[in-house]
Protein backbone atom coordinates (compact mmCIF):
# COMPACT_ATOMS: atom_id res chain seq x y z
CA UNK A 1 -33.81 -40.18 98.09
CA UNK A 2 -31.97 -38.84 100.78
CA UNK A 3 -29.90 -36.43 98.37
CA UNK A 4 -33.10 -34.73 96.71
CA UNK A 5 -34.22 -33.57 100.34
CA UNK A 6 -31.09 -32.79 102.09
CA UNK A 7 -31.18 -29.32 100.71
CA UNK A 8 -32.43 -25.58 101.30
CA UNK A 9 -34.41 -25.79 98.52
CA UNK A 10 -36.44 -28.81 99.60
CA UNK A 11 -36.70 -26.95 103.59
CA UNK A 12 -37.89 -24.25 101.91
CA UNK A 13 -40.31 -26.00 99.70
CA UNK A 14 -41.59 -27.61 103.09
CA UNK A 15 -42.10 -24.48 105.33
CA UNK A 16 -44.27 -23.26 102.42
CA UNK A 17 -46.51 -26.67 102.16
CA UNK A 18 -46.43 -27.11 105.80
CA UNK A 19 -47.00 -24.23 108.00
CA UNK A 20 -49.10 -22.29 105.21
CA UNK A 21 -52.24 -22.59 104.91
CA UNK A 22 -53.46 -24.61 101.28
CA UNK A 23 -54.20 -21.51 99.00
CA UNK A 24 -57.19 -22.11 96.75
CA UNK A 25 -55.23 -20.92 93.88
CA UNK A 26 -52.19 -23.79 94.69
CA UNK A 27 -55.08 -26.97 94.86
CA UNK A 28 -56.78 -25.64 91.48
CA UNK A 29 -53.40 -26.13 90.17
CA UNK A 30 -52.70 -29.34 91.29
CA UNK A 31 -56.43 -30.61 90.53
CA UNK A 32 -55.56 -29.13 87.22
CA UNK A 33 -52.31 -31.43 86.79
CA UNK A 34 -52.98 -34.80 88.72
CA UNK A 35 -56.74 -34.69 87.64
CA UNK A 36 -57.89 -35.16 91.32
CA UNK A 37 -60.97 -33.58 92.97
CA UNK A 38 -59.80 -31.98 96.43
CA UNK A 39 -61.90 -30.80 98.99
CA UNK A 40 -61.81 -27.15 99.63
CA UNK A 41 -61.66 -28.20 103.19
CA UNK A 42 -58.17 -30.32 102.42
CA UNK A 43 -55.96 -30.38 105.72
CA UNK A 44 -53.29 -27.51 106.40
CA UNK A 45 -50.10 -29.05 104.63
CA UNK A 46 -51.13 -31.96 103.11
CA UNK A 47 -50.65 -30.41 99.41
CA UNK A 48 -47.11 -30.82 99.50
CA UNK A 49 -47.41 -34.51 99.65
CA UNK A 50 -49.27 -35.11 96.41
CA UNK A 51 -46.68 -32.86 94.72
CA UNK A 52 -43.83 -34.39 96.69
CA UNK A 53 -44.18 -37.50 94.35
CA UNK A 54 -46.81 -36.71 92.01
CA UNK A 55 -49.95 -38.39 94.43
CA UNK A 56 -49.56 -39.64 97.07
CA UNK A 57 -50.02 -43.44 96.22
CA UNK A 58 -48.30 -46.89 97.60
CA UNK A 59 -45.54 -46.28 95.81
CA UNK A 60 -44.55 -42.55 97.62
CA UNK A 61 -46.45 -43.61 100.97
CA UNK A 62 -43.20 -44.28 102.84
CA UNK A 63 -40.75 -41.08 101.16
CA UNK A 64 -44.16 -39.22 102.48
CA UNK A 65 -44.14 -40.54 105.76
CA UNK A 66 -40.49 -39.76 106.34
CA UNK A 67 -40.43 -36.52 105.13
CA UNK A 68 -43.43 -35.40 107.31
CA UNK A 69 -41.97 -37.30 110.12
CA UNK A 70 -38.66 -35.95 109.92
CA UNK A 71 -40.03 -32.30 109.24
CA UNK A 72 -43.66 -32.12 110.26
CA UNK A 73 -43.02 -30.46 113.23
CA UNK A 74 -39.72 -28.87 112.71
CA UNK A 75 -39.49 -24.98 113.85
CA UNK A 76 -39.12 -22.60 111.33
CA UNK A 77 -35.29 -21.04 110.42
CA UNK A 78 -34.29 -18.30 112.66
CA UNK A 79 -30.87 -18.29 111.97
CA UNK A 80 -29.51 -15.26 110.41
CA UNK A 81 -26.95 -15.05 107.97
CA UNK A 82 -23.27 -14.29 109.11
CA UNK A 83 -22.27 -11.06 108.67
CA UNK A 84 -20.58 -9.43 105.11
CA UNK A 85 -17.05 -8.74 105.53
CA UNK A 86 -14.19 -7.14 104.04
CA UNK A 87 -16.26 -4.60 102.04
CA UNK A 88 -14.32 -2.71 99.47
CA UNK A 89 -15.58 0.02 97.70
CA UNK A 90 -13.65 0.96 94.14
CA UNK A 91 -14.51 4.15 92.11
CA UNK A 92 -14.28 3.22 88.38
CA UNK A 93 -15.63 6.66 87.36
CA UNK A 94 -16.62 9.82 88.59
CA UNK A 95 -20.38 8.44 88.16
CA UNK A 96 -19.40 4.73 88.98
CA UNK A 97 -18.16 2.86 92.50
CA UNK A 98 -18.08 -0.98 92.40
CA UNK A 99 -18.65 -2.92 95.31
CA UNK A 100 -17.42 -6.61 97.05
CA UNK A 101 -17.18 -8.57 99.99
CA UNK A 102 -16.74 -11.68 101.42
CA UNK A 103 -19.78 -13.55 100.93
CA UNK A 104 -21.76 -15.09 104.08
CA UNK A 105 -23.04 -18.22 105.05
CA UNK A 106 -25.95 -19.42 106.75
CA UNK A 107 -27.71 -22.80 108.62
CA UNK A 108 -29.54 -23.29 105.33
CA UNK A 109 -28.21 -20.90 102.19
CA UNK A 110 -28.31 -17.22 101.86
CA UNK A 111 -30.18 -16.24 99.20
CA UNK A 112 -28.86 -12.36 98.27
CA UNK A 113 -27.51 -9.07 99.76
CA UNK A 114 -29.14 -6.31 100.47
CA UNK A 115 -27.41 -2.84 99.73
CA UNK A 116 -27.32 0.55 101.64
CA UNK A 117 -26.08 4.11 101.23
CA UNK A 118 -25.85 6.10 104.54
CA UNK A 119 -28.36 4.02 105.69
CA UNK A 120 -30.35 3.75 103.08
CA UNK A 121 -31.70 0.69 101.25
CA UNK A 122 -30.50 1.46 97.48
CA UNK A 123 -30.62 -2.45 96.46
CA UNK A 124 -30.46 -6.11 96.07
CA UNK A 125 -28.10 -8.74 94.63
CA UNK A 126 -27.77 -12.43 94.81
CA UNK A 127 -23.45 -11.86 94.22
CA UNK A 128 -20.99 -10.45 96.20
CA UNK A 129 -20.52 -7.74 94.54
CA UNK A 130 -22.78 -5.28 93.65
CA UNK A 131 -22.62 -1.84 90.69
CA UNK A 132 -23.37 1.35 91.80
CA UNK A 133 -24.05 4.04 88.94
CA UNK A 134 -25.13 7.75 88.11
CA UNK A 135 -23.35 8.74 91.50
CA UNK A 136 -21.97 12.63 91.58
CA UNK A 137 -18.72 13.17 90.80
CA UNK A 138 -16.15 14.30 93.78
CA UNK A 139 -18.90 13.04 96.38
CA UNK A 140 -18.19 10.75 99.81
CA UNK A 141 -20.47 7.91 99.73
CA UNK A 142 -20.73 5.57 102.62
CA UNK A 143 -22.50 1.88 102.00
CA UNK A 144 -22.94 -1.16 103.71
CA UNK A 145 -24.15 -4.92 102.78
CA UNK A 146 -26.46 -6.86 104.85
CA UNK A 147 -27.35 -10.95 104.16
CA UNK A 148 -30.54 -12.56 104.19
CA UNK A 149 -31.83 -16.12 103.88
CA UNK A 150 -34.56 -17.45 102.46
CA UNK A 151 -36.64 -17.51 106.08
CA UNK A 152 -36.51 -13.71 105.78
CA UNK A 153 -33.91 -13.98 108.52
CA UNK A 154 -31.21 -10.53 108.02
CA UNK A 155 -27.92 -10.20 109.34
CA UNK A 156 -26.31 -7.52 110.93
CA UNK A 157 -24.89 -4.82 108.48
CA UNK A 158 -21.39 -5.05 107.53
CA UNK A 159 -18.58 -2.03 108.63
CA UNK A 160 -19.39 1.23 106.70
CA UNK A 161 -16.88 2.00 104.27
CA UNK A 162 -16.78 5.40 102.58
CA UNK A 163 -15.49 6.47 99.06
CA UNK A 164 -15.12 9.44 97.51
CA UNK A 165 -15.83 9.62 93.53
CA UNK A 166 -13.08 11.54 91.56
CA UNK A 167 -14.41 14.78 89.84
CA UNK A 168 -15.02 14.50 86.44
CA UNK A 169 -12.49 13.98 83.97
CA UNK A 170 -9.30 16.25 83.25
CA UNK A 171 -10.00 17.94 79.71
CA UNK A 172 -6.37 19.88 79.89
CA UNK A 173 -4.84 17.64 77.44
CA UNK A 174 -6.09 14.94 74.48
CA UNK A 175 -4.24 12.62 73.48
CA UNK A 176 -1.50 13.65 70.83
CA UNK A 177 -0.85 16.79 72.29
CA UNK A 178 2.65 18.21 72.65
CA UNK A 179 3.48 19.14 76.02
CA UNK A 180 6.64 19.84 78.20
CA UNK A 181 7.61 20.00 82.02
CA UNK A 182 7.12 22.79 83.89
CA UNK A 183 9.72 21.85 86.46
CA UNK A 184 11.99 18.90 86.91
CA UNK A 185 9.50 16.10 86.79
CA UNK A 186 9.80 12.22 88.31
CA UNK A 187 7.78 10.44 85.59
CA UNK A 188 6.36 6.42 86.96
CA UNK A 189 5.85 3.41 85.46
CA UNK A 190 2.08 3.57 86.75
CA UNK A 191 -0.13 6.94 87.40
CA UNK A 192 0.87 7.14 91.32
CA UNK A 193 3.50 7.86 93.08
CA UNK A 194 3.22 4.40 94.85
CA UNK A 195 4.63 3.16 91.67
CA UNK A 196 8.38 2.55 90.55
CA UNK A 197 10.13 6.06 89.13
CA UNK A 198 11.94 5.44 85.94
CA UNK A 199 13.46 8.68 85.91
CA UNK A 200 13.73 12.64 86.07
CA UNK A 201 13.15 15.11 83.72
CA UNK A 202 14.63 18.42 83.40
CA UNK A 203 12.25 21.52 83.26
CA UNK A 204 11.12 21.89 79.34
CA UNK A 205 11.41 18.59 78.66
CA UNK A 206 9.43 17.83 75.36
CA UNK A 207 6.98 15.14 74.91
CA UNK A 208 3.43 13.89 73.67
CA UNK A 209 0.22 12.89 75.70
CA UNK A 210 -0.18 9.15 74.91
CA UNK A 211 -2.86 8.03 77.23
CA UNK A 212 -5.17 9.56 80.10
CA UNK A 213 -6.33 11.14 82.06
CA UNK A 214 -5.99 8.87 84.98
CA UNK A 215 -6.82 9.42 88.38
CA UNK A 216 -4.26 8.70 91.22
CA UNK A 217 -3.51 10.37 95.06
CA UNK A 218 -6.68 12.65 94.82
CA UNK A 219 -4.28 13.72 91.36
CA UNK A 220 -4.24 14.19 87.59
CA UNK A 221 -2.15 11.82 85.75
CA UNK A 222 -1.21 11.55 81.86
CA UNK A 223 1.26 9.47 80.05
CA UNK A 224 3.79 10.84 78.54
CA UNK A 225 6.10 9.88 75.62
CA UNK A 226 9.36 12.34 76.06
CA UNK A 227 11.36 13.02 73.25
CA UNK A 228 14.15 12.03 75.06
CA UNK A 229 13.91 8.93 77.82
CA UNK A 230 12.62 8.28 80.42
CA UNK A 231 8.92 7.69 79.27
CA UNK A 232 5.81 7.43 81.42
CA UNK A 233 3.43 8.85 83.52
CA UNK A 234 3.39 12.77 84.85
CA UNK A 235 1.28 14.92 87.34
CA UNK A 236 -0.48 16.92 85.44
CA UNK A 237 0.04 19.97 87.40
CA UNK A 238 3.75 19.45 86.27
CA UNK A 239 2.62 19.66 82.71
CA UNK A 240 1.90 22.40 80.02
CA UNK A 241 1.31 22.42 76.21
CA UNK A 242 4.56 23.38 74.07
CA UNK A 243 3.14 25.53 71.30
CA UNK A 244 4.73 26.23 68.18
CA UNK A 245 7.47 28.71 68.10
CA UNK A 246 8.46 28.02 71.76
């Protein structure tokens, strides 16, 4: 027995049968189930113990008398949530910024996450993580995460952290086009210059647009398949198109 009550779910189920008031509503439905006749009157908490063991007969007198014993009188959960931590914020679009954390903990169980922008409650999610959409592109956005429990108890928000969505997509190429380098050109193995160079490339170096836009270092970034090697990503703004009879 001990199992089914050691659990958030049961203290929960208790603070509602316990220190609530019996709403006329809940005994209707458990008249309507057990086919007992309840006074209106019925004493402050006792509901809980028919449904506790469906009546509360010989057989479920002494799980009853435990349980109440045990939790009768215990004070109700006060205990906020830790605190959220290690929020990240990642812009997947110029409309899109995903968010995640660390998830909390709490006495009993936290039951979700609430969301804010600037201050700003914008939502609520039982993960920890949380999609943010229809944002405007090449905006700073600053959010934080609070934790709650299922007492209502919040924690303190998390550390701001502010993102900036990229503006909206680079339409200076599609793919297929022919292009060439404006300059000599270090071309990566990934759109950033973080990444590993595989190479330089003379000025006028010919090639085609394979994949992109992609945006890297505040920058535009296409792949590029050179007619001669090394392949791989370019800045844009060392990019033009090659047009016929250049």
């Amino acid at each position: 027995m001990e199992e089914a009550w050691n659990r958030p779910q049961f203290f929960t189920y208790v603070d509602r049968w316990m220190l609530s008031p019996d709403d006329p509503m809940d005994l209707e439905t458990i008249e309507n189930v057990t086919g007992m006749t309840i006074d209106p009157d019925f004493m402050q908490g006792q509901s809980w113990k028919i449904l506790s063991g469906g009546g509360y007969y010989a057989p479920h007198r002494s799980f009853v008398d435990e349980m109440w014993a045990a939790y009768g009188n215990r004070l109700p959960d006060s205990t906020p949530p830790t605190i959220p931590a290690d929020l990240t914020a990642t812009a997947i679009s110029s409309t899109q910024i995903d968010l995640s954390w660390t998830a909390s903990t709490d006495n009993m169980a936290v039951v979700g996450y609430h969301i804010y922008c600037s201050r700003k409650q914008i939502g609520t999610t039982q993960d920890a993580s949380y999609q943010i959409t229809g944002l405007r592109p090449s905006k700073i956005y600053k959010y934080s995460v609070a934790a709650f429990d299922g007492a209502g108890n919040i924690s303190q928000k998390s550390a701001v952290t502010a993102i900036k969505t990229p503006p909206l997509p680079s339409t200076k190429f599609i793919i297929g086009d022919q292009v060439q380098a404006t300059r000599p050109t270090s071309v990566y193995s990934t759109p950033s210059v973080d990444g590993t160079s595989v190479g330089t490339l003379l000025k006028g170096a010919p090639g085609t647009v394979i994949d992109g836009p992609r945006y890297e270092n505040l920058r535009w970034w296409w792949q590029i398949d050179f007619d001669n090697d090394p392949d791989g990503w370019v800045l844009q703004t060392k990019l033009k198109k090659s047009f016929s009879g250049m």
